[in-house]
Every structure is written in C-alpha cells, then in structure tokens.
N, C-alpha and C. Protein backbone atom coordinates (compact mmCIF):
# COMPACT_ATOMS: atom_id res chain seq x y z
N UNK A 1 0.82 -1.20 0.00
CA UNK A 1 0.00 0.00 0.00
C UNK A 1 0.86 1.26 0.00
N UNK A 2 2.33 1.33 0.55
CA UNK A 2 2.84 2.21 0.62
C UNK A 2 3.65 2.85 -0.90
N UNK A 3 3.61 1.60 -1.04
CA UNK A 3 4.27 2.27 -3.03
C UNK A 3 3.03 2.93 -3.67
N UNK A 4 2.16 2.10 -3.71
CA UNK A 4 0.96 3.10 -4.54
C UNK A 4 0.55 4.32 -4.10
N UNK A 5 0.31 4.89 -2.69
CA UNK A 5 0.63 6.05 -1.63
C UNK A 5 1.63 7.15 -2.42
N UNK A 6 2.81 6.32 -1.61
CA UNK A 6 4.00 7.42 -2.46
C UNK A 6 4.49 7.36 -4.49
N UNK A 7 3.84 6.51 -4.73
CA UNK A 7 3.56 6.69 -6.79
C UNK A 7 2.74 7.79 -6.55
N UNK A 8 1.59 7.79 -6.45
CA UNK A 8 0.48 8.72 -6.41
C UNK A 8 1.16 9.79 -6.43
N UNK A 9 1.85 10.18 -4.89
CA UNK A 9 1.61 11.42 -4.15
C UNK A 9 3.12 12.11 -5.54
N UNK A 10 3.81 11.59 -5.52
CA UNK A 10 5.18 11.95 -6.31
C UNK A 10 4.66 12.88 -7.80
N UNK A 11 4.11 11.90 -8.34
CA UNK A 11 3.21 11.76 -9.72
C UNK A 11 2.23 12.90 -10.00
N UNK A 12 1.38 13.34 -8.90
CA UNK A 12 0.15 14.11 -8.71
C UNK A 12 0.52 15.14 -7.95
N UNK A 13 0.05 14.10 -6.29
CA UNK A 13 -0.30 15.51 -5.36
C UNK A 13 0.86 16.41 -5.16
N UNK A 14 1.96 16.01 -4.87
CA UNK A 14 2.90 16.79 -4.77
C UNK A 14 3.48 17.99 -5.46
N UNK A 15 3.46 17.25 -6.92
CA UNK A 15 3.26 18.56 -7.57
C UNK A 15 2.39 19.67 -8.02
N UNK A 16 1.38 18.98 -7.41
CA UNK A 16 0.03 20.32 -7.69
C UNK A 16 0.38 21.28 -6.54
N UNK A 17 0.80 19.94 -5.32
CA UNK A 17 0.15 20.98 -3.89
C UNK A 17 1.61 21.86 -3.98
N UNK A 18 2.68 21.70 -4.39
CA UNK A 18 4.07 22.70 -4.38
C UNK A 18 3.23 23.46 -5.72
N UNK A 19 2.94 23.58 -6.55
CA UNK A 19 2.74 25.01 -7.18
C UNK A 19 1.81 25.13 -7.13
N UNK A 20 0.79 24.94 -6.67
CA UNK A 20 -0.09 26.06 -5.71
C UNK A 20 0.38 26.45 -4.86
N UNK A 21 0.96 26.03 -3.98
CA UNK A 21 1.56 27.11 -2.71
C UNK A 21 2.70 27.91 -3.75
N UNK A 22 3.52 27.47 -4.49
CA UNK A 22 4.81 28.68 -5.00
C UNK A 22 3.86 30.01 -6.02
N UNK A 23 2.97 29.00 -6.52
CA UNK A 23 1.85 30.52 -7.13
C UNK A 23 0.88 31.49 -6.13
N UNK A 24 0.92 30.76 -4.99
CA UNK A 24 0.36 31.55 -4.20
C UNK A 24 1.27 32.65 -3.49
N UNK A 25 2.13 32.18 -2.99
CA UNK A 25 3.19 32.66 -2.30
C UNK A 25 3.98 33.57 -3.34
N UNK A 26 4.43 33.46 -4.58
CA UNK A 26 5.60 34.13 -5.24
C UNK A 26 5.05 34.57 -6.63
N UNK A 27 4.07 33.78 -7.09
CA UNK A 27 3.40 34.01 -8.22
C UNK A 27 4.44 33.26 -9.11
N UNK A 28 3.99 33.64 -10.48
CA UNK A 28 4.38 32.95 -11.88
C UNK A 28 3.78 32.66 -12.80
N UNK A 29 4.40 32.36 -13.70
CA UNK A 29 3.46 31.77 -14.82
C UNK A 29 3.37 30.17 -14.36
N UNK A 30 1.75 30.08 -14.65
CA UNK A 30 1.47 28.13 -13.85
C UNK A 30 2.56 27.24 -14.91
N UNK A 31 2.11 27.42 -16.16
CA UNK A 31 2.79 26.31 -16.60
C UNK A 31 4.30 25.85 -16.51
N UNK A 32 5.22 27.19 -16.44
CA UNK A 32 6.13 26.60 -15.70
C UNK A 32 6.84 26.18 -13.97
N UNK A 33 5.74 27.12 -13.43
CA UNK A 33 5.47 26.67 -12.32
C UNK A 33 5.10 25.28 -11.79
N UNK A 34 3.91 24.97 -12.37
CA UNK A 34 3.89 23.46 -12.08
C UNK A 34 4.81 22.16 -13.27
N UNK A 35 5.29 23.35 -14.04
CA UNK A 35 5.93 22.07 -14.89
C UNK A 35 7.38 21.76 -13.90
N UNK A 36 7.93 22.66 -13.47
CA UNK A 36 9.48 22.63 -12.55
C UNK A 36 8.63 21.23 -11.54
N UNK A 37 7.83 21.88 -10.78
CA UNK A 37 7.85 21.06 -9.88
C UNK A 37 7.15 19.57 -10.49
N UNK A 38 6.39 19.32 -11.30
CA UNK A 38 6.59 17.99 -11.85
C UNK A 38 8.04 17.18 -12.03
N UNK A 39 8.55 17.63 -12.68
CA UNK A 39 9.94 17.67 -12.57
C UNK A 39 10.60 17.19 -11.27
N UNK A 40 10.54 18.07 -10.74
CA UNK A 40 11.24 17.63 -9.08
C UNK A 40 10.89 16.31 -8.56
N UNK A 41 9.39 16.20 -8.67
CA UNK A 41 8.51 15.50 -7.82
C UNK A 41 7.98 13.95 -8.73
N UNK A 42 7.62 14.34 -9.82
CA UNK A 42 7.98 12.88 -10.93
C UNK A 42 8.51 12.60 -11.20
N UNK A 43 9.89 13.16 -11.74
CA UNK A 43 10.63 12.55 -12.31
C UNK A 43 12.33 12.36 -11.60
N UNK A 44 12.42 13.62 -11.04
CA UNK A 44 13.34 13.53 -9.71
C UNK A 44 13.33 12.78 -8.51
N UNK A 45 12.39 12.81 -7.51
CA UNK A 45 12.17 11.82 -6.79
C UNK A 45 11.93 10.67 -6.89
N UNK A 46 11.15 10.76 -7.78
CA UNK A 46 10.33 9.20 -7.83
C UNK A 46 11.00 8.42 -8.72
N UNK A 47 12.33 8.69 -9.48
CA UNK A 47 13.20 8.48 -10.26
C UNK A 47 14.26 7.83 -9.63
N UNK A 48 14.79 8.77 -8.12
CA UNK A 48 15.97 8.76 -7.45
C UNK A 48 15.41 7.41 -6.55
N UNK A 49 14.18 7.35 -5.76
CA UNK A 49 13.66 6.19 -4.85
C UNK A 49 13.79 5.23 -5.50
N UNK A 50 12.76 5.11 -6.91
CA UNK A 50 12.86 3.67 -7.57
C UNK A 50 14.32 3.17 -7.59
N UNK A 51 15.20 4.50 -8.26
CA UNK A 51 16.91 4.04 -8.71
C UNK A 51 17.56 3.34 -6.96
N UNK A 52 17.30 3.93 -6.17
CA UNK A 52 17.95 3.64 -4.89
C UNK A 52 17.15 2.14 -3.93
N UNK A 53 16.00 1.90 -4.76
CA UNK A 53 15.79 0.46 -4.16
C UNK A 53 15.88 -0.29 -5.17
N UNK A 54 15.96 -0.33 -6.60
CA UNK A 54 16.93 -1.20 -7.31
C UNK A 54 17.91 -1.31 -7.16
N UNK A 55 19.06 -0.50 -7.01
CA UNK A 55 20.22 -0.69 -6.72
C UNK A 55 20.39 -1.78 -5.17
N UNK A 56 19.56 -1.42 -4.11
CA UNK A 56 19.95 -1.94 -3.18
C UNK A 56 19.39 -3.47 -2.84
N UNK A 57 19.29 -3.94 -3.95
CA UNK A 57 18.48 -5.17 -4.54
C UNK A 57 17.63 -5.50 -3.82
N UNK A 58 16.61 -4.49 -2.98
CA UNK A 58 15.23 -4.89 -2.69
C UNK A 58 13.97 -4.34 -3.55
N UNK A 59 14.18 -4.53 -4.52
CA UNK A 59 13.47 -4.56 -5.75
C UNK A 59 12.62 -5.91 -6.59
N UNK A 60 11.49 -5.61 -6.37
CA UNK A 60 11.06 -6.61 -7.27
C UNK A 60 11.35 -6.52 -8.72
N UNK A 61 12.11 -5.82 -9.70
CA UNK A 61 12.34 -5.43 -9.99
C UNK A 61 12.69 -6.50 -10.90
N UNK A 62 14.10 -6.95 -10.62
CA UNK A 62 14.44 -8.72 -11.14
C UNK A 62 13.44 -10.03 -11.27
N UNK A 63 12.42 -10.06 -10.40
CA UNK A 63 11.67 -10.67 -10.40
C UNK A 63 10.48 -10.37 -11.67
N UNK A 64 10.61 -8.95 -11.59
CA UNK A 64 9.30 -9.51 -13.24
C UNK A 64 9.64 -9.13 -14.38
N UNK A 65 10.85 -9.74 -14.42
CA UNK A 65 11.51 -10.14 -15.28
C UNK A 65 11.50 -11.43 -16.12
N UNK A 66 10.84 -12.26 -14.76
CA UNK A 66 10.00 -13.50 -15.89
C UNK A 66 10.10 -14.47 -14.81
N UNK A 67 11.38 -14.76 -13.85
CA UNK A 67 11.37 -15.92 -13.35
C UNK A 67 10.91 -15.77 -11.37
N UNK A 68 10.54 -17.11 -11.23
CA UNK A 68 10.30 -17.10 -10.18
C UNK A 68 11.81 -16.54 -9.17
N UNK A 69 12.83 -17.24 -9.61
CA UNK A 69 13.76 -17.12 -8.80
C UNK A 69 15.00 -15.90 -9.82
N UNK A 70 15.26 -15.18 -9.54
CA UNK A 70 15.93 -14.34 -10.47
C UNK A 70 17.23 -14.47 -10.32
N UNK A 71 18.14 -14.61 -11.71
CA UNK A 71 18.91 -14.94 -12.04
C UNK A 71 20.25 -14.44 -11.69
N UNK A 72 21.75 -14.42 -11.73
CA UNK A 72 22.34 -13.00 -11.26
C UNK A 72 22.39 -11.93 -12.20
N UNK A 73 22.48 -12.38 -13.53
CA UNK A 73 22.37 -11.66 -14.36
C UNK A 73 21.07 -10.50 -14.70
N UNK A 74 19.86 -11.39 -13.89
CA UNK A 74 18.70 -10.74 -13.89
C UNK A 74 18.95 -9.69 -12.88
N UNK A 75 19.12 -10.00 -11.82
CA UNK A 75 19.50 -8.61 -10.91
C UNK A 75 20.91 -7.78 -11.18
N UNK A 76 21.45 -7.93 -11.71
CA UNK A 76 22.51 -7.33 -12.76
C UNK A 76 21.99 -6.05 -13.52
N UNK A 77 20.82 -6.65 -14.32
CA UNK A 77 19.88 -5.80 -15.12
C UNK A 77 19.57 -4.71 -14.34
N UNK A 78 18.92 -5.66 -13.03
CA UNK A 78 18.19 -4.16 -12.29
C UNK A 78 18.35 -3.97 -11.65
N UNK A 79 19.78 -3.52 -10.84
CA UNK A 79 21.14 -2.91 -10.65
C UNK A 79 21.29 -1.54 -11.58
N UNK A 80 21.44 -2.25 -12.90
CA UNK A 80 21.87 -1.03 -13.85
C UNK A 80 21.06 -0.64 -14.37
N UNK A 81 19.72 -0.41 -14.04
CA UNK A 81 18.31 0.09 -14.76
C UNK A 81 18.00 0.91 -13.33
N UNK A 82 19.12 0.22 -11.73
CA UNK A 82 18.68 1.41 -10.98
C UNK A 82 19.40 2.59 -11.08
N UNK A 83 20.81 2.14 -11.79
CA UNK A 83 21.43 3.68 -11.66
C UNK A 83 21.23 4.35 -12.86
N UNK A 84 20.31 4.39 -14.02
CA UNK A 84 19.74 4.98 -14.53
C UNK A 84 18.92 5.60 -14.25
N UNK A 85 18.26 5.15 -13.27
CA UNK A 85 16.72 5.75 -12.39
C UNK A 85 17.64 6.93 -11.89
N UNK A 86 18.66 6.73 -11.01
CA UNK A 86 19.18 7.53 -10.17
C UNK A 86 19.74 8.72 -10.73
N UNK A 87 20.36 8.37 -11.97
CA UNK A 87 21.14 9.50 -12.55
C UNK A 87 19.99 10.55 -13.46
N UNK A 88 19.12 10.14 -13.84
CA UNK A 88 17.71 10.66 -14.26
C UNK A 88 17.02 10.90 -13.41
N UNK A 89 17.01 10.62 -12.10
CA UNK A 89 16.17 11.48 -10.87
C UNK A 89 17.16 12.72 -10.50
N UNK A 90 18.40 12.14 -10.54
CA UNK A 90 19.26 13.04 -9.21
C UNK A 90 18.78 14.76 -10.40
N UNK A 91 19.10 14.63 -12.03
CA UNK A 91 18.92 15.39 -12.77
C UNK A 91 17.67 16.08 -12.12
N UNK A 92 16.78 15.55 -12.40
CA UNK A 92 15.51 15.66 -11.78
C UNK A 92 15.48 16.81 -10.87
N UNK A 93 15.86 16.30 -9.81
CA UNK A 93 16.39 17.50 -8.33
C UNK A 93 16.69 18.71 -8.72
N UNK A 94 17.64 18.49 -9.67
CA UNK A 94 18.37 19.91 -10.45
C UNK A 94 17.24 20.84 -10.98
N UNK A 95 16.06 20.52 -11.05
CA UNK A 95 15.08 21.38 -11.97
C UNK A 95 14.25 22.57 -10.97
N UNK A 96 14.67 22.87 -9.74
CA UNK A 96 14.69 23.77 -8.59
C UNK A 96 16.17 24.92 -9.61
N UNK A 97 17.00 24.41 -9.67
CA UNK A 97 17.96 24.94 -10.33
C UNK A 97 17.48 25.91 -11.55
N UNK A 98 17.71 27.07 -12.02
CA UNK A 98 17.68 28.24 -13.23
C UNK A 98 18.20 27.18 -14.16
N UNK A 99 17.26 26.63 -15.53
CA UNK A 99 18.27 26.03 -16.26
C UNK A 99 17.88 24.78 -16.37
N UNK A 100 17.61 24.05 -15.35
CA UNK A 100 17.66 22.58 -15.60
C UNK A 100 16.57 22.23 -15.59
N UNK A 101 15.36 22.60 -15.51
CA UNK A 101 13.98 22.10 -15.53
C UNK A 101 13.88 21.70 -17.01
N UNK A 102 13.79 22.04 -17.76
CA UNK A 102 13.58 21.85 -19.28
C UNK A 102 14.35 20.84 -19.67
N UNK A 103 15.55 20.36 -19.44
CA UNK A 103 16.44 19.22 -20.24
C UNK A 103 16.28 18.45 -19.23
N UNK A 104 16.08 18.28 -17.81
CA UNK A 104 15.65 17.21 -17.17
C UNK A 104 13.66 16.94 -17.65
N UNK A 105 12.91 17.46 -17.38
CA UNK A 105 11.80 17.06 -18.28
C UNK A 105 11.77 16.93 -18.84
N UNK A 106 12.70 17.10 -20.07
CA UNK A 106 12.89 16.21 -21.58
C UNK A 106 13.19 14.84 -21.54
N UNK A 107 14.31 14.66 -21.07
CA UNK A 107 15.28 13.60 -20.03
C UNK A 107 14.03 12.66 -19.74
N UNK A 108 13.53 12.87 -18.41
CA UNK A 108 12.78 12.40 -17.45
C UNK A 108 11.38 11.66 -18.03
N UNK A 109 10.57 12.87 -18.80
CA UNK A 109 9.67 12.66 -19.77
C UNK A 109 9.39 11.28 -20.49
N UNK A 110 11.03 11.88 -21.36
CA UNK A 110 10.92 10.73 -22.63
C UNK A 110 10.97 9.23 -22.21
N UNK A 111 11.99 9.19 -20.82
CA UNK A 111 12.40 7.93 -20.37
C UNK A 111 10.81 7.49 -19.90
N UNK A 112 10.08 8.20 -19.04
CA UNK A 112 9.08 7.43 -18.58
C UNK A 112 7.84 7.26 -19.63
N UNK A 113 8.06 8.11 -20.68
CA UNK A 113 7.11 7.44 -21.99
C UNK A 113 7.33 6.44 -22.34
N UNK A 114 8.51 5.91 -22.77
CA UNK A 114 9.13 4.91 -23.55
C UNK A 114 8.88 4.11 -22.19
N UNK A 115 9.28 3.92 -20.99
CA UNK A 115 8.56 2.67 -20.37
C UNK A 115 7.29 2.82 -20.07
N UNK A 116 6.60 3.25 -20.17
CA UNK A 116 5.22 3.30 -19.87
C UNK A 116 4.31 2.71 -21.28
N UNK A 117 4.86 2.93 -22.53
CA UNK A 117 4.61 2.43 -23.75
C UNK A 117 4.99 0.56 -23.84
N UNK A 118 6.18 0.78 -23.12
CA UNK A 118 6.85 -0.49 -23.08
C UNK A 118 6.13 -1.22 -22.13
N UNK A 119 5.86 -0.98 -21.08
CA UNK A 119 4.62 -1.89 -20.13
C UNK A 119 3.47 -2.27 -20.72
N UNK A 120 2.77 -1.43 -21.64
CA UNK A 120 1.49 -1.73 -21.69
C UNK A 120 0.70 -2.93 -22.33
N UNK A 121 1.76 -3.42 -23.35
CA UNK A 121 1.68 -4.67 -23.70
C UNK A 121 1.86 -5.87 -23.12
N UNK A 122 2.25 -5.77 -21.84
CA UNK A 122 2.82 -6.95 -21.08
C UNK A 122 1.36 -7.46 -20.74
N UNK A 123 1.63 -8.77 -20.53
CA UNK A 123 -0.19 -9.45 -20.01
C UNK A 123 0.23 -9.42 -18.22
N UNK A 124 -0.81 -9.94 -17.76
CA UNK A 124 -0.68 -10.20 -16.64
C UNK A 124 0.12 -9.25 -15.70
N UNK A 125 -0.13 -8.09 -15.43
CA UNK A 125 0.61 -7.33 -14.87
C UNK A 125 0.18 -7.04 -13.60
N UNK A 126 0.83 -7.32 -12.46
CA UNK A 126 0.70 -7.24 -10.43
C UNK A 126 0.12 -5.67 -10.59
N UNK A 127 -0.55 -5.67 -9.71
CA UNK A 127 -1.23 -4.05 -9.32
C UNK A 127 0.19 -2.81 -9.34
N UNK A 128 1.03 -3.49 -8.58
CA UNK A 128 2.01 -2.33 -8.97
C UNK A 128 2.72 -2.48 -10.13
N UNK A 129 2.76 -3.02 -11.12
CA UNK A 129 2.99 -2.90 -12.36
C UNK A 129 2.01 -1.92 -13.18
N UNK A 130 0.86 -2.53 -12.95
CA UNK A 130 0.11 -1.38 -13.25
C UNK A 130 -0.42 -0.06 -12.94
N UNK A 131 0.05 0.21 -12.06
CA UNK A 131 0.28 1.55 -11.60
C UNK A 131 1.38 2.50 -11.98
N UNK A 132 2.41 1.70 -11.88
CA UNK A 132 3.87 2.23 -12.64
C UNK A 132 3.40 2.63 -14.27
N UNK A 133 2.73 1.66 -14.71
CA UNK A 133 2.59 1.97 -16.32
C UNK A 133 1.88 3.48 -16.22
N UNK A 134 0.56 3.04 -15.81
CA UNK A 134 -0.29 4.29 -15.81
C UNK A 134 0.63 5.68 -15.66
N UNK A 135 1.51 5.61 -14.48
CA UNK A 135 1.68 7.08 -13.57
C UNK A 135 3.06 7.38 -15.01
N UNK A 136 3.54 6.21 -15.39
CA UNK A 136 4.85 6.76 -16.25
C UNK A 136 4.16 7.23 -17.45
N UNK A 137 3.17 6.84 -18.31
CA UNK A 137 2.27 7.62 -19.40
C UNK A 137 2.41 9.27 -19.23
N UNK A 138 1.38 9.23 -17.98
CA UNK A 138 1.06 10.16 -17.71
C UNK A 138 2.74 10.93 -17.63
N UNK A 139 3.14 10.73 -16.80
CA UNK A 139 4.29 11.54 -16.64
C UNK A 139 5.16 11.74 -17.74
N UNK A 140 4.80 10.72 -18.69
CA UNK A 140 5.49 11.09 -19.78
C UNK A 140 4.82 12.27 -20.64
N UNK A 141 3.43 11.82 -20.81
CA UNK A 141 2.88 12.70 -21.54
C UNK A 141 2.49 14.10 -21.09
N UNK A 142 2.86 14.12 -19.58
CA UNK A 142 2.80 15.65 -19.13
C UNK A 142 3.56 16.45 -19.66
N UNK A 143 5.03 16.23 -19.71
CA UNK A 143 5.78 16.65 -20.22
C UNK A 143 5.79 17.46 -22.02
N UNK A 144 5.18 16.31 -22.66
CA UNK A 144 4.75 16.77 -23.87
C UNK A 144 3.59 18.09 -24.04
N UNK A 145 2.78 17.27 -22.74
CA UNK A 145 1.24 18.74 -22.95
C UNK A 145 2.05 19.97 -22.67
N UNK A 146 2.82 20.13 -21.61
CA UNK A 146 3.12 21.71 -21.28
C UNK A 146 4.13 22.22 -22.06
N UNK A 147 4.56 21.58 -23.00
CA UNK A 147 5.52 22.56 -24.04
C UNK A 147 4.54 22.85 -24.96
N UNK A 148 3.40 22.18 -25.15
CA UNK A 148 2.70 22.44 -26.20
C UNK A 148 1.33 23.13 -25.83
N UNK A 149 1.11 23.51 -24.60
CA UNK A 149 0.43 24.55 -24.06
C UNK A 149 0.49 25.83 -24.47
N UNK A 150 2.08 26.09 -24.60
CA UNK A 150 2.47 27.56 -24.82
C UNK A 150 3.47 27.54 -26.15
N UNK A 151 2.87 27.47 -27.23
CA UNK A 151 3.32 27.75 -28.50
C UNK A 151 4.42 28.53 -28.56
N UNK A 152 4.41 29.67 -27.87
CA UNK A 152 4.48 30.90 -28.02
C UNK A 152 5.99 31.39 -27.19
N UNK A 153 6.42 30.39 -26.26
CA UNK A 153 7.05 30.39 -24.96
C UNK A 153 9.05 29.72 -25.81
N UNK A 154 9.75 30.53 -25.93
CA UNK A 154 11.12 30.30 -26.40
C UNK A 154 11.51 28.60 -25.52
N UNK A 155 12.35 28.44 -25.88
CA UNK A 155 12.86 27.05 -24.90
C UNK A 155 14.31 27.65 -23.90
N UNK A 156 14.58 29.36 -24.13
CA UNK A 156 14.90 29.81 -23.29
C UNK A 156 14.16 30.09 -22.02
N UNK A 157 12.95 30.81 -22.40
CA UNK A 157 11.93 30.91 -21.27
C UNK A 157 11.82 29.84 -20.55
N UNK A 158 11.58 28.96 -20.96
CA UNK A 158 11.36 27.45 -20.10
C UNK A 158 12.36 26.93 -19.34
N UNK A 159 13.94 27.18 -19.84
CA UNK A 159 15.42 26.97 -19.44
C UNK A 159 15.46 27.58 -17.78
N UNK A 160 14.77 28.82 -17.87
CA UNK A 160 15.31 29.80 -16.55
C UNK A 160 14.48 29.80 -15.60
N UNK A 161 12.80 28.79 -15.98
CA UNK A 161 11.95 28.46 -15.07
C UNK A 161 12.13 27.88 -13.71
C-alpha cells in the first residue's frame, strides 16, 4: 500500500500541492510553475527512490523479469536500470535549479514514456505494475502537454523556469 501512496503522491499531489503554494506565495506563470515542480517530484524523486531500491536489490524489480527465482544476471539488469533511475532522478532534483527544468523534463519525460509504452503490452501485470505503467504515461505525456500549451514560450523561457 505504501508504493501506490507514495507513486500517487510523487506523480500528482505533490506537484500540484508545491505550485499552488509557490503561485500563491511568489506568483508565476502556472505552466512553468507546475511544470518545474513535476519535474522535481515525478521525475526527480520518484526516479531517485525507484533508482535507490533497485540498486539496493530490494526490488522486485528482477523478479518480473520473468522468473520465479531471479537470475544473477537478472538482478545485474536491475542494478543497472537502478542507476539509470538515479542518474535521471538526481537530474531531476536539479530542476529547482535556473536552467535545468527543461532538459531534465525532456530527459525524465521521454524515459518514462518509452517505459510506460513499453509496459502496456505486457499481459498479466501485479497491481504495482500497473500503476507504474499508468503514472509513467502520464508523466510522460505531461511533459509533452506543457511545451505544447504555450506555442508561443522560447525554450529559453522554459530553461530559466
């Protein structure tokens, strides 16, 4: 119950409830307001956790991968699929940073499209498999809606968000 909790909250609430309070408090333009903190909060955190309990091989991670008992090579895999998580979250973090919101949501984005595309075909998928698919879509495709919200908006503007 606690992964689907903190998927959710990473994915969603967190980043609504941080830019509403930073638009309340400091103002801005929303879309890059809540796009930074998507950023932080989808793809940074929830990037850096997944990467840091694959790595520390308490991950189911190896396991649905196919076999009951996972292989070393299988946790090998997801080992090095956690420090991808990690190095694509830690980026992530950076998007508080002038600058880095935009090439880490590109980053962050694309990676969780492409697995979230890549899940959906799988049969038989555990509740938290399917939750991961769902929240990585979405997070992927957030990314896409808010550049294409604002036609109008340089990819400098978005850089210094």
């Amino acid at each position: 119950m606690g992964y689907f909790i903190l998927v959710i909250a990473q994915t969603v609430v967190f980043p609504i409830v941080s830019g509403i309070i930073e638009l309340a408090v400091v103002g801005g333009d929303p879309v890059l307001v809540f796009g930074k903190w998507w950023v932080f909060w989808g793809v940074g955190t929830r990037l850096l956790v997944a990467g840091i309990v694959q790595v520390s091989g308490k991950s189911p991670t190896a396991a649905i991968l196919g076999s009951t008992a996972p292989s070393v090579q299988e946790h090998q895999l997801a080992r090095e699929l956690g420090m991808a998580n990690i190095a694509i979250g830690l980026a992530g973090l950076l998007s508080l940073v002038p600058g880095w919101a935009l090439p880490a949501g590109f980053a962050g984005g694309i990676y969780l499209l492409i697995a979230g595309v890549l899940h959906v075909a799988k049969r038989g998928k555990s509740a938290q498999e399917s939750l991961a698919t769902w929240t990585d879509l979405i997070g992927g495709g957030s990314g896409r809606r808010a550049r294409r919200l604002r036609p109008g908006t340089s990819p400098r503007q978005l850089a210094v968000s």
